[in-house]
Every structure is written in C-alpha cells, then in structure tokens.
N, C-alpha and C. Protein backbone atom coordinates (compact mmCIF):
# COMPACT_ATOMS: atom_id res chain seq x y z
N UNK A 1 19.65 5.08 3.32
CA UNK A 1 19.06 5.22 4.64
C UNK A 1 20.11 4.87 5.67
N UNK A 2 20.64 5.91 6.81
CA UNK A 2 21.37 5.61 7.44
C UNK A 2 20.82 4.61 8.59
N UNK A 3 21.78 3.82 9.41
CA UNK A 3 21.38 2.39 10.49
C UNK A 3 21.19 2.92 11.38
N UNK A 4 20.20 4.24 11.64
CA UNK A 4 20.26 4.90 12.94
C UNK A 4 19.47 3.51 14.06
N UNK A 5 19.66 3.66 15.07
CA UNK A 5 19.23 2.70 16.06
C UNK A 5 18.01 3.32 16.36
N UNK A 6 17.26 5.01 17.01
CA UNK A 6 16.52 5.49 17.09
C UNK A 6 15.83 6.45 16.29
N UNK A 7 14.31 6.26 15.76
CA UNK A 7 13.72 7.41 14.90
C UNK A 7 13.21 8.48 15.97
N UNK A 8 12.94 8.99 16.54
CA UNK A 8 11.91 9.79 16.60
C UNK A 8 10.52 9.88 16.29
N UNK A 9 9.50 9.39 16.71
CA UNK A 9 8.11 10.03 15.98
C UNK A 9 8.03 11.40 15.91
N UNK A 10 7.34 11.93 15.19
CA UNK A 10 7.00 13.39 14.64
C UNK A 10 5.59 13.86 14.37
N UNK A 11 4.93 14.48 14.68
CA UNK A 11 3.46 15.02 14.32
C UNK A 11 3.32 14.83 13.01
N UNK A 12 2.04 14.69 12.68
CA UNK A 12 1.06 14.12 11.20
C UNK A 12 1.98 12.74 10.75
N UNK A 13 2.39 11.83 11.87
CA UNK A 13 2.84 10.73 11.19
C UNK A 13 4.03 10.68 10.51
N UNK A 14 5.34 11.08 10.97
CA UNK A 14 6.45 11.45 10.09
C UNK A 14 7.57 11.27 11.31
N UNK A 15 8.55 10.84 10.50
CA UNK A 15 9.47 10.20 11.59
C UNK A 15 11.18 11.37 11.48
N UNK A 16 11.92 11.31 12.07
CA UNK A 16 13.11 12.07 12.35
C UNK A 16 13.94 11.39 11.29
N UNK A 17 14.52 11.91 10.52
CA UNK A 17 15.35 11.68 9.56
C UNK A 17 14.98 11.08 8.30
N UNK A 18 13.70 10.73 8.27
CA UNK A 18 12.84 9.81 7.24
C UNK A 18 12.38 11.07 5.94
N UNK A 19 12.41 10.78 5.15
CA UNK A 19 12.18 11.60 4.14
C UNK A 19 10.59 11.02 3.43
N UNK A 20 9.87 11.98 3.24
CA UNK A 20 8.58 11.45 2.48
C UNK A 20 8.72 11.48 0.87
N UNK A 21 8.12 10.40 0.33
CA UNK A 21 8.49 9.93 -0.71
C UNK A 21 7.36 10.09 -1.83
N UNK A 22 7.50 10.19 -3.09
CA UNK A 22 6.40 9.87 -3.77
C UNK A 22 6.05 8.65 -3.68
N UNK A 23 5.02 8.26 -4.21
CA UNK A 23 4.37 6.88 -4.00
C UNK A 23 5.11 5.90 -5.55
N UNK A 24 4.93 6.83 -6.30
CA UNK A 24 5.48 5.95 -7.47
C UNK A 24 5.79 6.81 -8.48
N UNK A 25 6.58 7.45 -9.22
CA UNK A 25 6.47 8.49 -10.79
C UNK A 25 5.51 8.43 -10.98
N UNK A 26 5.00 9.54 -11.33
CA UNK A 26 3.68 10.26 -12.15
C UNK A 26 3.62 9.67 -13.14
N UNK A 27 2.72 9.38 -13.56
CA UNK A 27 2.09 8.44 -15.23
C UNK A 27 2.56 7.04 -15.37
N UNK A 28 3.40 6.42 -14.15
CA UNK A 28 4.08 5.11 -14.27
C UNK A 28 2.86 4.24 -13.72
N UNK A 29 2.12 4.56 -12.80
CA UNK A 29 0.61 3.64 -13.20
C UNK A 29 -0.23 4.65 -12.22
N UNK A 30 -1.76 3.34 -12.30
CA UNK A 30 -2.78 4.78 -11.74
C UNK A 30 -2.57 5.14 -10.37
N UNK A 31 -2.54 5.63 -9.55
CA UNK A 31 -2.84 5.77 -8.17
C UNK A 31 -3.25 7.33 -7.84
N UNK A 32 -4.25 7.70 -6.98
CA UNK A 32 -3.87 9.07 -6.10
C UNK A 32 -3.88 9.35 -4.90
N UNK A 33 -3.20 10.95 -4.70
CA UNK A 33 -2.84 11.41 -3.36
C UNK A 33 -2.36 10.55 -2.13
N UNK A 34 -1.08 9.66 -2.52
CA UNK A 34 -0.72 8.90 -1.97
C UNK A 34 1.05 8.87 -1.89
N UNK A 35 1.68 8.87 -0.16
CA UNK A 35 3.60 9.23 -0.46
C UNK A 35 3.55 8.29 0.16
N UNK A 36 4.88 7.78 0.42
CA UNK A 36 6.01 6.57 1.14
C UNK A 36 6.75 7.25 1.96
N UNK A 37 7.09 6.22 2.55
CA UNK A 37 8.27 6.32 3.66
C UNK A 37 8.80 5.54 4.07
N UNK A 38 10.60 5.06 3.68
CA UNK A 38 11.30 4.29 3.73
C UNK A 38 11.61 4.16 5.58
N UNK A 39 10.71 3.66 6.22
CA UNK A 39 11.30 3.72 7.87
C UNK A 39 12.61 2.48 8.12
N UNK A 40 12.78 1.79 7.40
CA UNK A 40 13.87 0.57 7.68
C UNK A 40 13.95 -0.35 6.57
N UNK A 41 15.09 -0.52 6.73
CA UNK A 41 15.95 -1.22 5.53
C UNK A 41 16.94 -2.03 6.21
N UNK A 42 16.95 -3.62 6.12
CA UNK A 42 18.20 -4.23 6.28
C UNK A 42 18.38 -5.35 5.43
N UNK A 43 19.57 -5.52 5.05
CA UNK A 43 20.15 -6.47 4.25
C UNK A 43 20.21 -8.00 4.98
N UNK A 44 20.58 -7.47 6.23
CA UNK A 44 20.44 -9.13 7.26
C UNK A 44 19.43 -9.69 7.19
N UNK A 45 17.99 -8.74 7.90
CA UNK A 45 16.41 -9.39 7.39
C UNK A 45 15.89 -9.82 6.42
N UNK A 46 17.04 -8.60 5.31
CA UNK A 46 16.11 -8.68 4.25
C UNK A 46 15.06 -8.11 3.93
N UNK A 47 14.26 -7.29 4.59
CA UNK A 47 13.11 -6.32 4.50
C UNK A 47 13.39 -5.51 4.29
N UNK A 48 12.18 -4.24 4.55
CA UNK A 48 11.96 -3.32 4.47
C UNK A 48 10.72 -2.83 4.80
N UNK A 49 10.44 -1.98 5.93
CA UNK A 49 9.45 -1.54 6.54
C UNK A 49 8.75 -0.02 6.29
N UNK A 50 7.89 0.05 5.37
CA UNK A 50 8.06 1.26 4.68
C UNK A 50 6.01 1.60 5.24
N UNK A 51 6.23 3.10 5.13
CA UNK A 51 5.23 3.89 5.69
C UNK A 51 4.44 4.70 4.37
N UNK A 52 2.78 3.87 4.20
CA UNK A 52 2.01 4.29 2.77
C UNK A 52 1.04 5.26 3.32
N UNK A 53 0.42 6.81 2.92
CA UNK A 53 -0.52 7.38 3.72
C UNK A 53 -0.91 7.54 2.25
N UNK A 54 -2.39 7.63 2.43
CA UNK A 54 -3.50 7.79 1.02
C UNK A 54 -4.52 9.35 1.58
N UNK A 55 -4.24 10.11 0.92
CA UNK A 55 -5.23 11.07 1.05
C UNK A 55 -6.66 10.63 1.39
N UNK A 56 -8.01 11.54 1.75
CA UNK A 56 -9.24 11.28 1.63
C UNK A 56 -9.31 10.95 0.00
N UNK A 57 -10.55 10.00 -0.34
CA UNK A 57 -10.42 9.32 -1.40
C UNK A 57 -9.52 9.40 -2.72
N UNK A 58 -7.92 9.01 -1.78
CA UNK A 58 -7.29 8.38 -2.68
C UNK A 58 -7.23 7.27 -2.48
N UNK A 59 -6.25 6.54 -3.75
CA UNK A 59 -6.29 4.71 -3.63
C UNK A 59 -4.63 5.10 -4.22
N UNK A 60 -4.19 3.41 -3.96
CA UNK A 60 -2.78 2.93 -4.16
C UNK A 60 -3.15 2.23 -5.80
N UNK A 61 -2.49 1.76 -6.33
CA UNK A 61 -2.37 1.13 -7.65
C UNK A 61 -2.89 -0.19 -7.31
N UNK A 62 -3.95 -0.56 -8.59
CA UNK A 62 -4.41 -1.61 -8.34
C UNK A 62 -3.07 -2.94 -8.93
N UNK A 63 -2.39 -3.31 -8.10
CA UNK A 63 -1.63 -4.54 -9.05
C UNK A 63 -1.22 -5.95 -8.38
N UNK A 64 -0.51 -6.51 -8.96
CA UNK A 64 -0.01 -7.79 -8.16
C UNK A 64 1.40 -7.92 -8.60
N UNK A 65 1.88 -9.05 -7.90
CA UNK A 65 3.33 -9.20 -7.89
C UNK A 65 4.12 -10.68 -7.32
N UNK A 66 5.03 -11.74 -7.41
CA UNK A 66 5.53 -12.57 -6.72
C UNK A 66 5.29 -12.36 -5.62
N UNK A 67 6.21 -11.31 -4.88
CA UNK A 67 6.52 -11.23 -3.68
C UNK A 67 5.15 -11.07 -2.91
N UNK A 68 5.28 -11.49 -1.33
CA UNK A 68 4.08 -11.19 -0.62
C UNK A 68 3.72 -9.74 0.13
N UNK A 69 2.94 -9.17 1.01
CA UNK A 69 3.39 -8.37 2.08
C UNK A 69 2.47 -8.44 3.31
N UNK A 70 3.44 -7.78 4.46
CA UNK A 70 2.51 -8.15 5.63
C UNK A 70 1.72 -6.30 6.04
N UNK A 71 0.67 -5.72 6.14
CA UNK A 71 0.23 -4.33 6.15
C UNK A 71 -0.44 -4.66 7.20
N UNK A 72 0.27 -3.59 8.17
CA UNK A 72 -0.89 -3.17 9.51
C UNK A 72 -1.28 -1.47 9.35
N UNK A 73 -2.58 -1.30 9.38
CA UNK A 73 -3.25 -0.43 9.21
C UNK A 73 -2.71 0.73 10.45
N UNK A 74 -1.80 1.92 10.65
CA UNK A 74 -1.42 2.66 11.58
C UNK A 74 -2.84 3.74 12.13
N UNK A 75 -3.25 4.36 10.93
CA UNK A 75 -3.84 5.33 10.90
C UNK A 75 -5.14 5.64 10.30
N UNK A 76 -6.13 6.12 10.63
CA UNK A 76 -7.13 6.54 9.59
C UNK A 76 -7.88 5.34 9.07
N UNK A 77 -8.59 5.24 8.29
CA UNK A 77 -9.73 4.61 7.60
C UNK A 77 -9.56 4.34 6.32
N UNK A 78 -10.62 3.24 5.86
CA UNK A 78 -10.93 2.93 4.60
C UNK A 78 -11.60 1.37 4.00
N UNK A 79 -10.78 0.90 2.71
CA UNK A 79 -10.91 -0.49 2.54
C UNK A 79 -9.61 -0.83 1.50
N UNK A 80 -10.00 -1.98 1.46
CA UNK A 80 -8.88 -2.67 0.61
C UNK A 80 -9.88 -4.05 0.00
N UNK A 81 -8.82 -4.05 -1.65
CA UNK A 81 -9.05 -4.64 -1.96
C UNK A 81 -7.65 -6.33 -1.90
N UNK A 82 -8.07 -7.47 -1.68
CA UNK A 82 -7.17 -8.47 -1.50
C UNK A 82 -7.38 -9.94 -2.27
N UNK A 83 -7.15 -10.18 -3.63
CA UNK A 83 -7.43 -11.95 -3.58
C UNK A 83 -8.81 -11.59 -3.87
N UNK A 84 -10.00 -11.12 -4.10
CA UNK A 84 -10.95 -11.03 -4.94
C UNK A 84 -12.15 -10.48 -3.76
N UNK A 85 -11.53 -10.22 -2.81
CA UNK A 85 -12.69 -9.41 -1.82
C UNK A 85 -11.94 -8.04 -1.20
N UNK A 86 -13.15 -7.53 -0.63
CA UNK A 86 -12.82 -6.27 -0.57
C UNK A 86 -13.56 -6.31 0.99
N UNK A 87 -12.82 -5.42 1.53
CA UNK A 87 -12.75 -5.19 3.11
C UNK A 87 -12.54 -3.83 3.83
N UNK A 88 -13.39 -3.37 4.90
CA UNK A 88 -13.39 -2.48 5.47
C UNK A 88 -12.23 -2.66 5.70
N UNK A 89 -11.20 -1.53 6.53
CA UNK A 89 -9.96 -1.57 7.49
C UNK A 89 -9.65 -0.48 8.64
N UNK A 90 -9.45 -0.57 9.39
CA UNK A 90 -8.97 0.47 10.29
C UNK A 90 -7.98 0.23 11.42
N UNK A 91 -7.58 0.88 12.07
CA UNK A 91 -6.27 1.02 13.32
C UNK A 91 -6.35 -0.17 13.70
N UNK A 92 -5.07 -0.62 13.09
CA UNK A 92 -4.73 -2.44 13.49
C UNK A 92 -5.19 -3.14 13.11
N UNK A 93 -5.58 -2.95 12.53
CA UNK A 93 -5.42 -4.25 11.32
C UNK A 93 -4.74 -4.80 10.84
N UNK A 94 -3.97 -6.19 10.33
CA UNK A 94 -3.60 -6.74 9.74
C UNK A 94 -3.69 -7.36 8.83
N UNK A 95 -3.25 -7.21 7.62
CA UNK A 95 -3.56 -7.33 5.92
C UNK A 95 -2.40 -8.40 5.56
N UNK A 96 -2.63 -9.79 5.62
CA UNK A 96 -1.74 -10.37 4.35
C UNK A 96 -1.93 -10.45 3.23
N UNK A 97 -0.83 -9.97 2.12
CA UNK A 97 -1.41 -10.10 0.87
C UNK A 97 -0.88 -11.30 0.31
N UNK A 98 -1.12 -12.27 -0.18
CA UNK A 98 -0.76 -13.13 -0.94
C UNK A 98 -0.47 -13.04 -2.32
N UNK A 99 1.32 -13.47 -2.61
CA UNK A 99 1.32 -13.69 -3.69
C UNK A 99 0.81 -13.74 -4.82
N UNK A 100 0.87 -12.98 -5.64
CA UNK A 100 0.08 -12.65 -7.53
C UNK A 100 -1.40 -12.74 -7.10
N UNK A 101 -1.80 -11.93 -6.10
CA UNK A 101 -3.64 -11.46 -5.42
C UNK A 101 -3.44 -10.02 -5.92
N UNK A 102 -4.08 -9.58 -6.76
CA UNK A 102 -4.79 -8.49 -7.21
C UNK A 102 -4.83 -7.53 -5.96
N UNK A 103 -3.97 -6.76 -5.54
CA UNK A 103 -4.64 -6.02 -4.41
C UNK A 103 -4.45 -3.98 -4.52
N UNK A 104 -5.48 -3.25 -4.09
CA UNK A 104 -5.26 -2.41 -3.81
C UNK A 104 -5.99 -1.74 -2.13
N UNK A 105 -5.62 -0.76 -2.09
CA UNK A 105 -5.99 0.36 -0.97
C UNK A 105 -6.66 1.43 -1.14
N UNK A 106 -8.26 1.74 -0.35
CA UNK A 106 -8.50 3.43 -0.13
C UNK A 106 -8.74 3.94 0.98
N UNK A 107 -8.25 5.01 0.87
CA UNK A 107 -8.59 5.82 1.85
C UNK A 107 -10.45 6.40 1.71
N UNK A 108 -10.38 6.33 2.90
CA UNK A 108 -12.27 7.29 3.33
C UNK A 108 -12.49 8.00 2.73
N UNK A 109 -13.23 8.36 2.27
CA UNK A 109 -14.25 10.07 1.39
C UNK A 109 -13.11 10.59 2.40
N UNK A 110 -13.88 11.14 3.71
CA UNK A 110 -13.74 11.43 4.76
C UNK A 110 -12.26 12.04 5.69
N UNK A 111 -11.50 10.99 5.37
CA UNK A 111 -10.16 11.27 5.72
C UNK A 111 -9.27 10.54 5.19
N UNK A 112 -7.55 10.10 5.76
CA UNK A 112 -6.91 9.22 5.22
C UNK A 112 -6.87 8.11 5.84
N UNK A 113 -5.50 7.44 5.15
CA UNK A 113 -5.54 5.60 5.20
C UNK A 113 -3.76 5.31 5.43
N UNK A 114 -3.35 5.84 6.74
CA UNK A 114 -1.88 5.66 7.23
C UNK A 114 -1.90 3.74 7.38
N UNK A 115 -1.10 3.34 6.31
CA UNK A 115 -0.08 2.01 6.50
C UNK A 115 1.28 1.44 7.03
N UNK A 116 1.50 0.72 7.75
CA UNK A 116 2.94 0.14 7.73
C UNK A 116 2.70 -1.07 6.52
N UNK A 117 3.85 -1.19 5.94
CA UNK A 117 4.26 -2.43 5.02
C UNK A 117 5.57 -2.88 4.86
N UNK A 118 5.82 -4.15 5.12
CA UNK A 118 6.71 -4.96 5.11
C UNK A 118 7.16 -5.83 4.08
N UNK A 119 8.12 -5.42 2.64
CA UNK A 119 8.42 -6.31 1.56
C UNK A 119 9.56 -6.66 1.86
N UNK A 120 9.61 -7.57 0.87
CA UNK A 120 11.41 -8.18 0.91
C UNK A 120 12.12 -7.14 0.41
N UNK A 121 13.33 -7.35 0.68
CA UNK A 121 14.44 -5.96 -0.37
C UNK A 121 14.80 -6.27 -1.31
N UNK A 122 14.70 -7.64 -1.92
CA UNK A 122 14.88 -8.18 -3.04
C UNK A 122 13.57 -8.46 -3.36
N UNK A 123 12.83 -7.71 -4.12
CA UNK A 123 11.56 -8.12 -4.67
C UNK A 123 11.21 -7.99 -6.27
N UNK A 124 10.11 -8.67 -6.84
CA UNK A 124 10.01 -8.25 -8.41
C UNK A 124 9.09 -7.27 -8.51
N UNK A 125 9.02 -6.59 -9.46
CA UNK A 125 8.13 -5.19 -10.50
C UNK A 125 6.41 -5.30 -10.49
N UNK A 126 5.83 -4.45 -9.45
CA UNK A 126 4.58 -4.77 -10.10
C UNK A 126 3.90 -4.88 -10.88
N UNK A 127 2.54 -5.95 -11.35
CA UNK A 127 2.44 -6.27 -13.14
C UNK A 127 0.86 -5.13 -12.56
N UNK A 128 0.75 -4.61 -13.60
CA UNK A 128 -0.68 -3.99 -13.49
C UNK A 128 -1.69 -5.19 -14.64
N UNK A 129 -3.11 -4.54 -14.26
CA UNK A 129 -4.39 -5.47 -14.91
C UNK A 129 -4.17 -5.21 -15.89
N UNK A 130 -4.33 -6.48 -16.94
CA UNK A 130 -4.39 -5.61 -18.89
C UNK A 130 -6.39 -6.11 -18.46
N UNK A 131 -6.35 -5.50 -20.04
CA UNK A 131 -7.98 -5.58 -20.02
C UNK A 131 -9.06 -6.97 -19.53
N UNK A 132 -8.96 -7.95 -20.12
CA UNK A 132 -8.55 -9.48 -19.51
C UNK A 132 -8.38 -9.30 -18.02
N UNK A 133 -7.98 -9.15 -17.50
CA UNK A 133 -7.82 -9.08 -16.26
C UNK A 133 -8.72 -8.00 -15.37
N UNK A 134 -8.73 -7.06 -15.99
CA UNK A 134 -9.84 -5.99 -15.64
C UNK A 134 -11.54 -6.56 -15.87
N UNK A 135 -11.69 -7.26 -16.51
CA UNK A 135 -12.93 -8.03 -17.37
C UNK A 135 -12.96 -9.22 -16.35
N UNK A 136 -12.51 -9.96 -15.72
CA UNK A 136 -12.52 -10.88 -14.79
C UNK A 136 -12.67 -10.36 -12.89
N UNK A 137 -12.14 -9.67 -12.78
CA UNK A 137 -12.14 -8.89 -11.73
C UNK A 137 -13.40 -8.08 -11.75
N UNK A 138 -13.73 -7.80 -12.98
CA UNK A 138 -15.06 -6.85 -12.94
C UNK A 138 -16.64 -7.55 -12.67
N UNK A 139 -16.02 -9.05 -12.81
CA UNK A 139 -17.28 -9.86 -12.85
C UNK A 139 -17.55 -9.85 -10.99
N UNK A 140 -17.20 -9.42 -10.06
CA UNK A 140 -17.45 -9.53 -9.11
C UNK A 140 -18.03 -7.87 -8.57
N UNK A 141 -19.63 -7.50 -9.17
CA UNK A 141 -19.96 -6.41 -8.40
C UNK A 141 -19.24 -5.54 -7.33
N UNK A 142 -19.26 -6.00 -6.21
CA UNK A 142 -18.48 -5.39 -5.21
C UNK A 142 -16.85 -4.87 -5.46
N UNK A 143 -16.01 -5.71 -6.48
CA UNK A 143 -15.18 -5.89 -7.02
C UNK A 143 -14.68 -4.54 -7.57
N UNK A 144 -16.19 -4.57 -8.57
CA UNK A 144 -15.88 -3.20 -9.63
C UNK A 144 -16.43 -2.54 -9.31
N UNK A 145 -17.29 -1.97 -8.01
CA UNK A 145 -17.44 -0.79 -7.51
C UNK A 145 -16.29 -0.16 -6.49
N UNK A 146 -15.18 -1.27 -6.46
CA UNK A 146 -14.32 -0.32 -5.65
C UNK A 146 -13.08 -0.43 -6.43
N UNK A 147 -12.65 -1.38 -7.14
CA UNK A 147 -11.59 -1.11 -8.01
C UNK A 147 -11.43 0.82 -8.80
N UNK A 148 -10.08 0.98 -8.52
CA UNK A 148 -9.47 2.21 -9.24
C UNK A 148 -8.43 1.81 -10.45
N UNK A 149 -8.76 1.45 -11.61
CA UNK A 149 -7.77 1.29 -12.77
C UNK A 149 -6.75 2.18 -12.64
C-alpha cells in the first residue's frame, strides 16, 4: 500500500487507489458475501484501518483472537455478535471487541453492513469455535439464533 497522504472517496463506498479484497480464501473458514479494504497501514502506529462490507444477509466469520478491535459502523444495517450478546448496529456506531470475545457480524435481510476496523499490524491468527465451544455459545438462545458457523 503506497503512503499516499490523500484517498479520494468513490461511489458505492470505494476509495482511489484502494483495491477491494476478498474477505478471507474460500473454504479457509465460514463467512458470506463479504470483501476488505486495506484503507491504511502504518508501521509508526502500528495499525491498520481496513474497510469490511457484508452483502444483504451475509455474516463475517464467527471467531476470536488475542488482539482487540475498535469497528465503527460506516454504512448500512444489521447486528453483531460480541462477548456473548448480540446487538442491533447501524451508522456510527461503535463496536469494541474485546480480546478472545467470540465475535461476529450481519448484514440486514434487506441490505448491507459497511465497517471501518482498526487492528494492530502485528496481530495473531483467528481461532474459530470447535464443537465445545459451539455447545456453550449455543446455550444462550438469542446466541444461537444468530450465530453463522
């Protein structure tokens, strides 16, 4: 990613020089109709400010991880799941996720679910649910009506 000083915004949410990304390899875990977008990268901060859009009912991978993140909701509708509850979201919102919290994202029947997200650039591998973990998480109704394995 070059250190340009200025992006450009662009129609349907897409920035000048930014390339849209897959969300993750195909079959490397569950998620659908969901790309990335690397908007900033620095080694000084240490971050990385990256752009998640979820189709109408798609979701992000349900997983957890060390690292934390900070998600403000840009665009569109939905819920999320965070730490063992689950929450409406929309334009501006702010989502902390905490450390090894179970979390995922959907987008609306209806329409999509445009994110900003902020990780470290040095971060670890997300762990997905083994069954055990799916079986505990499931004990919370609300839980397992919106969880996407």
């Amino acid at each position: 990613m070059s250190h340009q000083v200025f992006r450009k915004a662009r129609p349907a949410r897409r920035w000048e020089q930014v390339e849209v990304l897959d969300y993750k390899p195909e079959g490397s875990a569950p998620f659908r109709d969901i790309s990335r977008q690397l908007l900033f990268r620095t080694e000084a901060l240490g971050c990385e400010l990256r752009y998640f859009e979820i189709g109408p009912g798609g979701h992000s991978t349900l997983e957890r991880h060390q690292h934390e993140h900070a998600v403000m909701i840009l665009s569109g509708g939905g819920a999320c799941l965070v730490d063992g509850e689950v929450r409406a979201v929309g334009v501006h919102d702010l989502i902390h996720i905490p450390a090894m919290s179970w979390h995922q994202f959907r987008a609306s029947e209806g329409g999509h679910l445009g994110f900003l997200c902020m990780v470290n650039v040095e971060r670890d591998r997300p762990q997905l649910p083994g069954a055990a973990d799916l079986a505990e998480l499931r004990r919370d109704p609300k839980v397992a009506a919106f969880i996407r394995p």
